[in-house]
PDB file of N, CA and C in Angstrom:
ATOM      1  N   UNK A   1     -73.590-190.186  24.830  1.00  0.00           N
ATOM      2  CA  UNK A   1     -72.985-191.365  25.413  1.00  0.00           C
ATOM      3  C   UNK A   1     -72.937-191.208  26.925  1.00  0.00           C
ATOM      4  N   UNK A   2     -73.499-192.389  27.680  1.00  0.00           N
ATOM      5  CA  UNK A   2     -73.061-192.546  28.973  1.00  0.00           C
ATOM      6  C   UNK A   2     -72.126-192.533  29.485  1.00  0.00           C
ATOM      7  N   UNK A   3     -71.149-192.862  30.268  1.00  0.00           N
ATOM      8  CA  UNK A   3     -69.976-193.399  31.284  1.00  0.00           C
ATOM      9  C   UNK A   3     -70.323-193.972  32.194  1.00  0.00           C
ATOM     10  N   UNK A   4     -70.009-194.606  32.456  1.00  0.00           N
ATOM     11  CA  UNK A   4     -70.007-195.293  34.150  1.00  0.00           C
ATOM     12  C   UNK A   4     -68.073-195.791  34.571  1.00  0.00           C
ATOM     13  N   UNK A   5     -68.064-194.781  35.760  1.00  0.00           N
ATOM     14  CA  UNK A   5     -66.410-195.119  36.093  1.00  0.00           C
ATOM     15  C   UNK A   5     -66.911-195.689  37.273  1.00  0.00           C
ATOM     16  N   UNK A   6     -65.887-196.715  37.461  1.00  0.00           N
ATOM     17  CA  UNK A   6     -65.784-197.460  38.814  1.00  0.00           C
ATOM     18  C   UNK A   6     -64.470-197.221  39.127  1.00  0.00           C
ATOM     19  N   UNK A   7     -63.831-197.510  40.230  1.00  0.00           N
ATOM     20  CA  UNK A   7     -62.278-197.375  40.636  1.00  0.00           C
ATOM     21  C   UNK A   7     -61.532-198.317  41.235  1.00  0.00           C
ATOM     22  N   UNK A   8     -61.166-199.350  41.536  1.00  0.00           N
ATOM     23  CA  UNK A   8     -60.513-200.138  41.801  1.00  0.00           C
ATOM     24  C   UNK A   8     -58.920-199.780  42.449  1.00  0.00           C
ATOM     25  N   UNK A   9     -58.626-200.225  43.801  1.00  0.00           N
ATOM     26  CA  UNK A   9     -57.308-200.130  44.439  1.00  0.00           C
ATOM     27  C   UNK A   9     -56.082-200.366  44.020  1.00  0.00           C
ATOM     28  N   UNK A  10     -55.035-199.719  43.454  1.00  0.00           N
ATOM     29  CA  UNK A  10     -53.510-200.875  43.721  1.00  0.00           C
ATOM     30  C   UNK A  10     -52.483-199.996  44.015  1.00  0.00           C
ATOM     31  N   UNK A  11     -51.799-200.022  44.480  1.00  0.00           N
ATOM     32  CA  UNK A  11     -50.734-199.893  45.382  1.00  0.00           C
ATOM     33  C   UNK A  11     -48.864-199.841  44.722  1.00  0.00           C
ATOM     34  N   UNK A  12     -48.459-199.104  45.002  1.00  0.00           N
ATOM     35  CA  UNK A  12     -46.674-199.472  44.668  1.00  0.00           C
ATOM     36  C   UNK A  12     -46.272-199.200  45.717  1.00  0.00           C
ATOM     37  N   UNK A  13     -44.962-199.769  45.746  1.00  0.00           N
ATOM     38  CA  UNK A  13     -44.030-199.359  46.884  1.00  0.00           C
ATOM     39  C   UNK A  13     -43.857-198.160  47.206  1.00  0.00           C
ATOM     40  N   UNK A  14     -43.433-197.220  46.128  1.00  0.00           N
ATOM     41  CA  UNK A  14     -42.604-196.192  46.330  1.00  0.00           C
ATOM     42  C   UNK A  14     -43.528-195.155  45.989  1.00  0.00           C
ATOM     43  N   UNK A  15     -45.100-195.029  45.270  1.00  0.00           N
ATOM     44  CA  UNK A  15     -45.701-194.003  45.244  1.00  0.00           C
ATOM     45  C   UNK A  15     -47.132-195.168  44.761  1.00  0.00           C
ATOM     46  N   UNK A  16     -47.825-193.962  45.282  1.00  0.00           N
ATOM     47  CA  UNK A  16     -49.657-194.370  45.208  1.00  0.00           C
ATOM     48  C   UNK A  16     -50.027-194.235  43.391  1.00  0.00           C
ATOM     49  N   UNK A  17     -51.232-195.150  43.736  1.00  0.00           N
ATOM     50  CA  UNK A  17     -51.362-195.777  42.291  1.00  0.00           C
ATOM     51  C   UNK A  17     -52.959-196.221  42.243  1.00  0.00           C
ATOM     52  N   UNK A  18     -53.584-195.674  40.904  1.00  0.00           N
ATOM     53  CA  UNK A  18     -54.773-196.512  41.582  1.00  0.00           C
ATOM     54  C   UNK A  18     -55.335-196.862  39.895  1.00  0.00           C
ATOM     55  N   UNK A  19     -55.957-197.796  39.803  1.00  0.00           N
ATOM     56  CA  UNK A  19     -56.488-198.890  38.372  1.00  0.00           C
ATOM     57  C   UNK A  19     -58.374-197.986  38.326  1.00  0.00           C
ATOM     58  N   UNK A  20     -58.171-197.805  37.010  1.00  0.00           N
ATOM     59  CA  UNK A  20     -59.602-196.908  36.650  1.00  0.00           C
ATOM     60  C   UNK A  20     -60.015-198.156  35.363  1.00  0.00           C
ATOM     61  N   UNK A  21     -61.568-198.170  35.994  1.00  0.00           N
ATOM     62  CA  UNK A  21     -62.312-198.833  35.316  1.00  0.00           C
ATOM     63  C   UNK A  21     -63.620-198.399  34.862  1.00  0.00           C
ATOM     64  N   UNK A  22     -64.224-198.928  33.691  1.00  0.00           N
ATOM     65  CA  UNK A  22     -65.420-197.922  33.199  1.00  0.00           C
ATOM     66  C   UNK A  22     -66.099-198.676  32.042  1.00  0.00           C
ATOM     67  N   UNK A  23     -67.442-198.953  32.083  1.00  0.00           N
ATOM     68  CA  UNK A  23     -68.042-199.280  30.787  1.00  0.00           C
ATOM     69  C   UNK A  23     -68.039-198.391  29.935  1.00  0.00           C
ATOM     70  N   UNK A  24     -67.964-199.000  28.662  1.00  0.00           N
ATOM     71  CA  UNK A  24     -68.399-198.458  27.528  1.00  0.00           C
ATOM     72  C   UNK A  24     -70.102-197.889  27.251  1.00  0.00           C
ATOM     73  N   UNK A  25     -70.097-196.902  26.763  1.00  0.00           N
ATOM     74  CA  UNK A  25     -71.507-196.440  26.195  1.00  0.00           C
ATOM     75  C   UNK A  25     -72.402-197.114  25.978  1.00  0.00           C
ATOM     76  N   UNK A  26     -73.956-197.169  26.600  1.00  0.00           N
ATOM     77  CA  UNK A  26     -74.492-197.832  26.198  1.00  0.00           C
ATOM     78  C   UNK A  26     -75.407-197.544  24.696  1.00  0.00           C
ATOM     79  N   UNK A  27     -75.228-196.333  24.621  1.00  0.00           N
ATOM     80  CA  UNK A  27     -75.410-195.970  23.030  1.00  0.00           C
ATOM     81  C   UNK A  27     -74.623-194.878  22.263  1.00  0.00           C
ATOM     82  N   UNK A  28     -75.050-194.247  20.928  1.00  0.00           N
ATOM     83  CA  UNK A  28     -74.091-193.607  20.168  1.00  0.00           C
ATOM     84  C   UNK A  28     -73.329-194.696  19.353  1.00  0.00           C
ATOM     85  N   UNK A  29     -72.459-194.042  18.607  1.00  0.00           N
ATOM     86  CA  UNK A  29     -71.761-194.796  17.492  1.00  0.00           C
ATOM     87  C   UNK A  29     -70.787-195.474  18.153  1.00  0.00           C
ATOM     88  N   UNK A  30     -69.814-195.899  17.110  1.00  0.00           N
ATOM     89  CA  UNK A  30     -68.774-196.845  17.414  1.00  0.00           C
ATOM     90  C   UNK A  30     -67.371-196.079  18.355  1.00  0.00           C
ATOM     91  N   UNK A  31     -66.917-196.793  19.349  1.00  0.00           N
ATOM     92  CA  UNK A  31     -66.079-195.718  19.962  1.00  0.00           C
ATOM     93  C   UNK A  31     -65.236-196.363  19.661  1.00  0.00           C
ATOM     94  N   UNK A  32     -64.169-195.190  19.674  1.00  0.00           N
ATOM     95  CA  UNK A  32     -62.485-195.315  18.899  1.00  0.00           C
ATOM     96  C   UNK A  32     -61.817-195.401  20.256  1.00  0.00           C
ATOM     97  N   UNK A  33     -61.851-194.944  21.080  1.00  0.00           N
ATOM     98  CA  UNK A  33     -60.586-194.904  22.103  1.00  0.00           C
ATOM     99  C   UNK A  33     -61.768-193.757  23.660  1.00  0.00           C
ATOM    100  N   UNK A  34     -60.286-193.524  24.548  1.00  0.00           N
ATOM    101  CA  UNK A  34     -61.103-192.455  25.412  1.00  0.00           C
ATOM    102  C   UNK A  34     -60.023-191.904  25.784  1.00  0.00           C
ATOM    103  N   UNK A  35     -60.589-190.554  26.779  1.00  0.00           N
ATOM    104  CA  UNK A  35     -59.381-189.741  27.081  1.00  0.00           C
ATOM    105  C   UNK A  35     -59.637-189.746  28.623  1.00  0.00           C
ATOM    106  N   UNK A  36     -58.811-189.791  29.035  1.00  0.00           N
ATOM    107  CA  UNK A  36     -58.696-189.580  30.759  1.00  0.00           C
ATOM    108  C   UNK A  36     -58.360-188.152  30.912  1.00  0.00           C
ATOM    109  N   UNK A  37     -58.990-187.352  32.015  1.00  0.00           N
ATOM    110  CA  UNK A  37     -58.597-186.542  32.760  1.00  0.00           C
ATOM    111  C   UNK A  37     -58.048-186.675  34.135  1.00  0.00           C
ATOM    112  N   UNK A  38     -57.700-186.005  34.865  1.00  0.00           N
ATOM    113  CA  UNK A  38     -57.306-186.544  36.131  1.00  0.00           C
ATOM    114  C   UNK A  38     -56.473-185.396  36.731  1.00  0.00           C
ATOM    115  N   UNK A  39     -56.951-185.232  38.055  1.00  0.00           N
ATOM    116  CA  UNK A  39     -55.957-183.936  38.964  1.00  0.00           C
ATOM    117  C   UNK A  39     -57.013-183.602  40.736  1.00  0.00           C
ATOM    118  N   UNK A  40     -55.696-183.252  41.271  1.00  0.00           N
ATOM    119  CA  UNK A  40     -56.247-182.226  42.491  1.00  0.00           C
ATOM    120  C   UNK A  40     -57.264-181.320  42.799  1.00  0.00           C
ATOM    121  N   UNK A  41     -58.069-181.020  41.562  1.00  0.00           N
ATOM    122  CA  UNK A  41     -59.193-179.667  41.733  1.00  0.00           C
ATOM    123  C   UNK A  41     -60.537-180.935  40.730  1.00  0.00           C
ATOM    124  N   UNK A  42     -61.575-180.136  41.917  1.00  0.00           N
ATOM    125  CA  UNK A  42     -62.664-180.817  41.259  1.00  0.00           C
ATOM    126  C   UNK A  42     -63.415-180.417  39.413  1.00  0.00           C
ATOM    127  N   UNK A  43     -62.770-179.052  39.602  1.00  0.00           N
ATOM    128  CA  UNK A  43     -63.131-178.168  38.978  1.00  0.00           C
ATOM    129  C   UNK A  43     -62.380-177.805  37.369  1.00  0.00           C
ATOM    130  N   UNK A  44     -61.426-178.874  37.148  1.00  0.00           N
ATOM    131  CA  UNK A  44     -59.860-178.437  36.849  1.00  0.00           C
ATOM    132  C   UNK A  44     -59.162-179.727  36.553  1.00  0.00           C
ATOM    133  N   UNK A  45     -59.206-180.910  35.818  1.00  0.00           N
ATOM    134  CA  UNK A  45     -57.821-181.832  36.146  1.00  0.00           C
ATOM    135  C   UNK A  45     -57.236-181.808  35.211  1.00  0.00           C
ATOM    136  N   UNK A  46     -55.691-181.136  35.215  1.00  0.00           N
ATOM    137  CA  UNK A  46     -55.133-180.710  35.035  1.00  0.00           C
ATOM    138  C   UNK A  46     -54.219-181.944  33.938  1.00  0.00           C
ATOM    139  N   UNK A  47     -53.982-182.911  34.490  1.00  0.00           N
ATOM    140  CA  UNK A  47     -53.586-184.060  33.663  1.00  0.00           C
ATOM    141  C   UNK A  47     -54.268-184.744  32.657  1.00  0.00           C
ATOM    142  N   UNK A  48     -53.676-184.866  31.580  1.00  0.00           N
ATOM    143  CA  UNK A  48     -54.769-186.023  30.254  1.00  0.00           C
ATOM    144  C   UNK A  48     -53.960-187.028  29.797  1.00  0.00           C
ATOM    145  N   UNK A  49     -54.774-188.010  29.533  1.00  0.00           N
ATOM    146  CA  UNK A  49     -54.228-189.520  29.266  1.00  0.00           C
ATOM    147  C   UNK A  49     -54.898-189.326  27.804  1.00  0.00           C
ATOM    148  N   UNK A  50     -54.710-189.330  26.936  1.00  0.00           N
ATOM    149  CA  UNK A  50     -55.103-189.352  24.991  1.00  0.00           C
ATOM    150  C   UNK A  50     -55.116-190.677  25.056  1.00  0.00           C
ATOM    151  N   UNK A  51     -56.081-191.376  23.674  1.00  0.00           N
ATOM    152  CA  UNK A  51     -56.170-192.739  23.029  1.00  0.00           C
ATOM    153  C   UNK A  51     -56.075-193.529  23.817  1.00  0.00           C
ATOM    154  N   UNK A  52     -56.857-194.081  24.790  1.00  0.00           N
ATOM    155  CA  UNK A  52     -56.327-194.962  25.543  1.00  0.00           C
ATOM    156  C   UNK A  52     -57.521-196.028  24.609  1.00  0.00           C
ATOM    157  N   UNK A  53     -57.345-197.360  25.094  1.00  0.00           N
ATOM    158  CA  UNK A  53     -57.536-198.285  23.519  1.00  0.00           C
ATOM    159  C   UNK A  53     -58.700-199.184  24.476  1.00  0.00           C
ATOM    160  N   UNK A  54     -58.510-199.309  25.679  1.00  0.00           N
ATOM    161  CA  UNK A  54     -59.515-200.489  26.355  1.00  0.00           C
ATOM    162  C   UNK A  54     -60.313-199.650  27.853  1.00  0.00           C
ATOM    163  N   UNK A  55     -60.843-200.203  28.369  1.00  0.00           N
ATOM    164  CA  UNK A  55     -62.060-199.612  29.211  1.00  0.00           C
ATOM    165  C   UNK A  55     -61.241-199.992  30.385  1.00  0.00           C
ATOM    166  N   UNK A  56     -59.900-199.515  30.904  1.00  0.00           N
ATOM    167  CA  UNK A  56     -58.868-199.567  32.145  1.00  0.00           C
ATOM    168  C   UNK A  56     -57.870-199.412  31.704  1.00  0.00           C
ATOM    169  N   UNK A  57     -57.487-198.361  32.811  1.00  0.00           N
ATOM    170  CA  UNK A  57     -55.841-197.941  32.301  1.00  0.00           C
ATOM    171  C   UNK A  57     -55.246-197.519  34.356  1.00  0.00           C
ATOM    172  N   UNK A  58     -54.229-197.558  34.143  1.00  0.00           N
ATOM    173  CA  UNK A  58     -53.770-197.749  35.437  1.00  0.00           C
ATOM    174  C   UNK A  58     -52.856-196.237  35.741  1.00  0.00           C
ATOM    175  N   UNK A  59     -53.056-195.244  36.441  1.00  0.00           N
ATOM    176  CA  UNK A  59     -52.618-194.285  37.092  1.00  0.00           C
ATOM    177  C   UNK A  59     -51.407-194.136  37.841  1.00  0.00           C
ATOM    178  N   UNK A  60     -50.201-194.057  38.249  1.00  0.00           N
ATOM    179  CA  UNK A  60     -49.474-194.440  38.976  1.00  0.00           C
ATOM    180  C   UNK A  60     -48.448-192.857  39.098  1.00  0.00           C
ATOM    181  N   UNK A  61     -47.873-192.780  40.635  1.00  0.00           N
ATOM    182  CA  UNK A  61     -47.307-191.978  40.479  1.00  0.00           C
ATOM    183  C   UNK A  61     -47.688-190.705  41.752  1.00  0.00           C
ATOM    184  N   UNK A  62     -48.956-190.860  42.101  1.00  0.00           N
ATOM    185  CA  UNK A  62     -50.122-189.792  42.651  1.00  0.00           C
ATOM    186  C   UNK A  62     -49.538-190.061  44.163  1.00  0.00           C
ATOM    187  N   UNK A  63     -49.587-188.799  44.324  1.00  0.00           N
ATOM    188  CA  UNK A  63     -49.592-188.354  45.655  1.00  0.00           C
ATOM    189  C   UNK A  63     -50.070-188.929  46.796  1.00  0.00           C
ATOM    190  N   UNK A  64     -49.465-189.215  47.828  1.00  0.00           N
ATOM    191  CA  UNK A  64     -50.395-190.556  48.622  1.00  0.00           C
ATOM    192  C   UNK A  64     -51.335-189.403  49.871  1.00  0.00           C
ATOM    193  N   UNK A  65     -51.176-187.651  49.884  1.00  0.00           N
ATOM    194  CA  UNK A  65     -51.500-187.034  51.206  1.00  0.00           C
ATOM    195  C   UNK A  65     -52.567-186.173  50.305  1.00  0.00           C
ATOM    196  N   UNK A  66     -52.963-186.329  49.045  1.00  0.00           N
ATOM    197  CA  UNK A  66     -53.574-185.539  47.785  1.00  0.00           C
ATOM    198  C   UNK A  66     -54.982-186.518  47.857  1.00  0.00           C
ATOM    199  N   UNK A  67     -56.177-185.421  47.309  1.00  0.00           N
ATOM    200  CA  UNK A  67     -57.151-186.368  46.544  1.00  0.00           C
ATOM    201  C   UNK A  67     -57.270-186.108  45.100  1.00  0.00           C
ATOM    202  N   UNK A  68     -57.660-186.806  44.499  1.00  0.00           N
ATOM    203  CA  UNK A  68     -57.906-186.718  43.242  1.00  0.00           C
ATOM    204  C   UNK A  68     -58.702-186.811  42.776  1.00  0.00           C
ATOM    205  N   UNK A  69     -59.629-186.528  41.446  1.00  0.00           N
ATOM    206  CA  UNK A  69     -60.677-186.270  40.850  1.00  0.00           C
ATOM    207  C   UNK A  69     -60.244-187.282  39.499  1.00  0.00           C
ATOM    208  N   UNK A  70     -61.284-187.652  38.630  1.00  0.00           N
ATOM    209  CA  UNK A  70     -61.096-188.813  37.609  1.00  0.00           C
ATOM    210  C   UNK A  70     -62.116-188.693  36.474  1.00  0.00           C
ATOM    211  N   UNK A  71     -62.540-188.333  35.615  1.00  0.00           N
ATOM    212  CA  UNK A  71     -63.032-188.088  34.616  1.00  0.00           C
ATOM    213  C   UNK A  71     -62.807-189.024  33.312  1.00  0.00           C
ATOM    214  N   UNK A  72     -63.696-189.733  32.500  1.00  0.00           N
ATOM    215  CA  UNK A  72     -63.453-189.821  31.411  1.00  0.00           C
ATOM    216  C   UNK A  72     -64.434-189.794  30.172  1.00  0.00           C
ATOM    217  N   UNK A  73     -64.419-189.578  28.464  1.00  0.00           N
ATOM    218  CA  UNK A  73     -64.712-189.135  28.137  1.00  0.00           C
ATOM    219  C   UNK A  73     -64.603-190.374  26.703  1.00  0.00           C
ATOM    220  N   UNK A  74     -65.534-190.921  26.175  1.00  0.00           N
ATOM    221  CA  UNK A  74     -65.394-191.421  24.910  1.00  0.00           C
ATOM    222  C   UNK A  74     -65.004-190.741  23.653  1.00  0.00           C
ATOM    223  N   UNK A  75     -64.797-191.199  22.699  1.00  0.00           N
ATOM    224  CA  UNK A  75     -64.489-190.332  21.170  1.00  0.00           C
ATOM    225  C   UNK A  75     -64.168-191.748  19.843  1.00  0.00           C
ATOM    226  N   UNK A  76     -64.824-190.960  19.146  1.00  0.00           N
ATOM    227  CA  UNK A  76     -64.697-191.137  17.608  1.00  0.00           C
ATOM    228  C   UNK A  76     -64.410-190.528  16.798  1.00  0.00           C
ATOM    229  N   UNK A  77     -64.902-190.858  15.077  1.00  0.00           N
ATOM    230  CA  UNK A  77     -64.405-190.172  14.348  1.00  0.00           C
ATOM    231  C   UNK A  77     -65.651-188.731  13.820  1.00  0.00           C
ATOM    232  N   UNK A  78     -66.509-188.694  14.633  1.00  0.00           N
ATOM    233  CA  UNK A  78     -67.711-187.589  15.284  1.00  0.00           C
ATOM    234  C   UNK A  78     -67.539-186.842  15.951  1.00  0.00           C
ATOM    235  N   UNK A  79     -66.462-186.875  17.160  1.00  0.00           N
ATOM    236  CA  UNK A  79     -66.473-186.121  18.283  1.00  0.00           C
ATOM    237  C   UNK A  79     -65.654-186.847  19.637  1.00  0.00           C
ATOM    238  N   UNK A  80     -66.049-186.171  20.638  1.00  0.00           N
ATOM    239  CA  UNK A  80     -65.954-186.734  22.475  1.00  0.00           C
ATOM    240  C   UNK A  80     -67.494-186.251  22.901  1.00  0.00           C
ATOM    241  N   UNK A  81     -67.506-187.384  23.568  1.00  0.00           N
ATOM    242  CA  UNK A  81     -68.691-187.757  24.847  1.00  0.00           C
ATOM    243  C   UNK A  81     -68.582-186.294  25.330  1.00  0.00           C
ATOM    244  N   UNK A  82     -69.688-186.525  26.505  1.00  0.00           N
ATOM    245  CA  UNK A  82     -69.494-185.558  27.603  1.00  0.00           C
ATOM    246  C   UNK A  82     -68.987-186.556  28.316  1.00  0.00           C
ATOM    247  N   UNK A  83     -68.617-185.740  29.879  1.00  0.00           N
ATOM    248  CA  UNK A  83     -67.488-186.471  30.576  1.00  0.00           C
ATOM    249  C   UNK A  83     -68.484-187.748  31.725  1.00  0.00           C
ATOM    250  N   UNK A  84     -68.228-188.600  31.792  1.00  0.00           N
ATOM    251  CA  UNK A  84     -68.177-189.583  32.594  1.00  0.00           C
ATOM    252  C   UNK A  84     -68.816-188.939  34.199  1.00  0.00           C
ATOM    253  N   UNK A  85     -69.077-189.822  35.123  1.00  0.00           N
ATOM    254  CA  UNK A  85     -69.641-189.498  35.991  1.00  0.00           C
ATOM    255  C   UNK A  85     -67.714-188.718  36.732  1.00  0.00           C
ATOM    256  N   UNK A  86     -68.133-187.860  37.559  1.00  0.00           N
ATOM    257  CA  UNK A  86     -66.154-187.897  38.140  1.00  0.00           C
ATOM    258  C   UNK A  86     -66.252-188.913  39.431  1.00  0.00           C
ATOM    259  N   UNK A  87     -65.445-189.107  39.648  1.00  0.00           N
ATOM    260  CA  UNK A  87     -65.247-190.215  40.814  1.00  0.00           C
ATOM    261  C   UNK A  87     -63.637-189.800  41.575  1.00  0.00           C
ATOM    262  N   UNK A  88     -63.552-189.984  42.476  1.00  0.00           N
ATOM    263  CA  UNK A  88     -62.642-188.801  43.587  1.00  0.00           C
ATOM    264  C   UNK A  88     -61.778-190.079  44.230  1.00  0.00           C
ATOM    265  N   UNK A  89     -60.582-190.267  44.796  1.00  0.00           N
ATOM    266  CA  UNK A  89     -59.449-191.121  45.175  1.00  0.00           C
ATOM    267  C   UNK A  89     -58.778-190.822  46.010  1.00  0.00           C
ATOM    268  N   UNK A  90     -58.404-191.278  47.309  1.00  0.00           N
ATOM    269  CA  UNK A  90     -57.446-190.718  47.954  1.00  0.00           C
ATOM    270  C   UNK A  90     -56.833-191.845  48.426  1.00  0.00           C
ATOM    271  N   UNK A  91     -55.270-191.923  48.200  1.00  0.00           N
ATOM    272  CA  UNK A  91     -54.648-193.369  48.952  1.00  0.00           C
ATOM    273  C   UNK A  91     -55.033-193.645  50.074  1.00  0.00           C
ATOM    274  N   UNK A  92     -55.290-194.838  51.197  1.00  0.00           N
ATOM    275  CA  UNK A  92     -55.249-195.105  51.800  1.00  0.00           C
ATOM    276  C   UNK A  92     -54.148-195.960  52.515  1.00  0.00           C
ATOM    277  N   UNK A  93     -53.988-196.066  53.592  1.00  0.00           N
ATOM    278  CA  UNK A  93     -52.485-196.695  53.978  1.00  0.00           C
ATOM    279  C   UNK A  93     -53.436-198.292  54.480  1.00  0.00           C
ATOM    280  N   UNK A  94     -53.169-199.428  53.588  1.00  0.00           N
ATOM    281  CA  UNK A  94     -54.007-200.565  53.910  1.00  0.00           C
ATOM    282  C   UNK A  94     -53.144-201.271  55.067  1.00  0.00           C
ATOM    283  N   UNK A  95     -51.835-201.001  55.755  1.00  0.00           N
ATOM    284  CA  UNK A  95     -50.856-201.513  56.410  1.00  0.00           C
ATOM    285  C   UNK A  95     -51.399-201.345  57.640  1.00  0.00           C
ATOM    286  N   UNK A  96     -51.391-203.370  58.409  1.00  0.00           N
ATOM    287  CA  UNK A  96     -52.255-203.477  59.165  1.00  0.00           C
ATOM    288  C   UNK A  96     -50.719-202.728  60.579  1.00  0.00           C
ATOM    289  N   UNK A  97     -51.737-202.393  61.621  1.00  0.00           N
ATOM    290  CA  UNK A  97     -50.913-201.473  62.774  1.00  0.00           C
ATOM    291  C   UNK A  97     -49.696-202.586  63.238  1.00  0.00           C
ATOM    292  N   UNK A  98     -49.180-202.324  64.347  1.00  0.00           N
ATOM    293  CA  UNK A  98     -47.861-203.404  64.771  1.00  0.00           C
ATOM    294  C   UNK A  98     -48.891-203.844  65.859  1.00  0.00           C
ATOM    295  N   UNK A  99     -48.904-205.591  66.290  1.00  0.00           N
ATOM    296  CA  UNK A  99     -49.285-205.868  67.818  1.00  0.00           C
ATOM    297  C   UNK A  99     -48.915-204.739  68.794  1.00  0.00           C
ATOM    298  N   UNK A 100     -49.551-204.811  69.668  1.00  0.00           N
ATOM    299  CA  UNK A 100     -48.993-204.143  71.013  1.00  0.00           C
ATOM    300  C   UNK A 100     -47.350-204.423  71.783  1.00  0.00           C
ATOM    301  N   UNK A 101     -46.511-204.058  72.092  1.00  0.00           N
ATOM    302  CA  UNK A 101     -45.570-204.429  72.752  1.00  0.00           C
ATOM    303  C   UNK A 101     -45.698-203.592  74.075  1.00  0.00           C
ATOM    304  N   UNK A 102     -44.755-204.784  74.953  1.00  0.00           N
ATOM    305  CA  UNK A 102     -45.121-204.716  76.294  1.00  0.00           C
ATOM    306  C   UNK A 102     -46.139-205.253  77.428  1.00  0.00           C
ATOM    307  N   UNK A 103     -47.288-205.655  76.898  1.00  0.00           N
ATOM    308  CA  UNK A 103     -48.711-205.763  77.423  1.00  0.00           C
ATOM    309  C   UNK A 103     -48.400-207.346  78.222  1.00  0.00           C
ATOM    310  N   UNK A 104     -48.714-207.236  79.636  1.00  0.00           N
ATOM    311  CA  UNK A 104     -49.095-208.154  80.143  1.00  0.00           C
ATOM    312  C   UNK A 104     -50.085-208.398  80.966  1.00  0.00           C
ATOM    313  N   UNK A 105     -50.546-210.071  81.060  1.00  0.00           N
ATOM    314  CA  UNK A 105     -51.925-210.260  81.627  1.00  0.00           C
ATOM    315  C   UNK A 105     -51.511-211.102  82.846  1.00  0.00           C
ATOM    316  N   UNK A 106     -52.496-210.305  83.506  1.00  0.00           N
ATOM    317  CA  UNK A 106     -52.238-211.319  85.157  1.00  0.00           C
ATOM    318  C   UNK A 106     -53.646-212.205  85.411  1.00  0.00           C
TER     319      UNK A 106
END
């Protein structure tokens, strides 16, 4: 089975957050669900999301000064995929700067 993850932006107030998106296989059997991985080391993510039921699930919580790594992995009643392409995240602060104060033109 293939993967294809894409990543999509969103934001909370109080901690970074980001919406994971991904086609389904374009071949192999019937898929039951998928598992997310997810963490700080490319090598390593340390976090798992089990059964997730649709092709997006939303992350929230993550470190806004951290990057992150993103993995996912199909499954049935056969097995799990190999893992998904990884795809890497780091918040960005989208908050536009303040005007200038002070500035005058002669």
């Amino acid at each position: 089975m293939i993967l294809i993850l894409s990543i999509a932006f969103a934001g909370w107030s109080d901690a970074a957050g980001v919406t994971l998106a991904w086609d389904p296989p374009s071949s192999g059997g019937v898929v039951e669900g998928y598992n997310l991985s997810y963490g700080t080391s490319s090598n390593h993510q340390a976090n798992k999301v089990e059964r997730i039921m649709g092709t997006q699930y939303i992350v929230s919580g993550l470190d806004e000064d951290k990057v992150y790594y993103f993995e996912v992995k199909a499954y049935n009643d056969v097995g799990e995929s190999g893992p998904s392409n990884k795809v890497t995240w780091k918040y960005s602060d989208t908050t536009p700067p303040l005007p200038p104060d002070g500035l005058e033109v002669k």
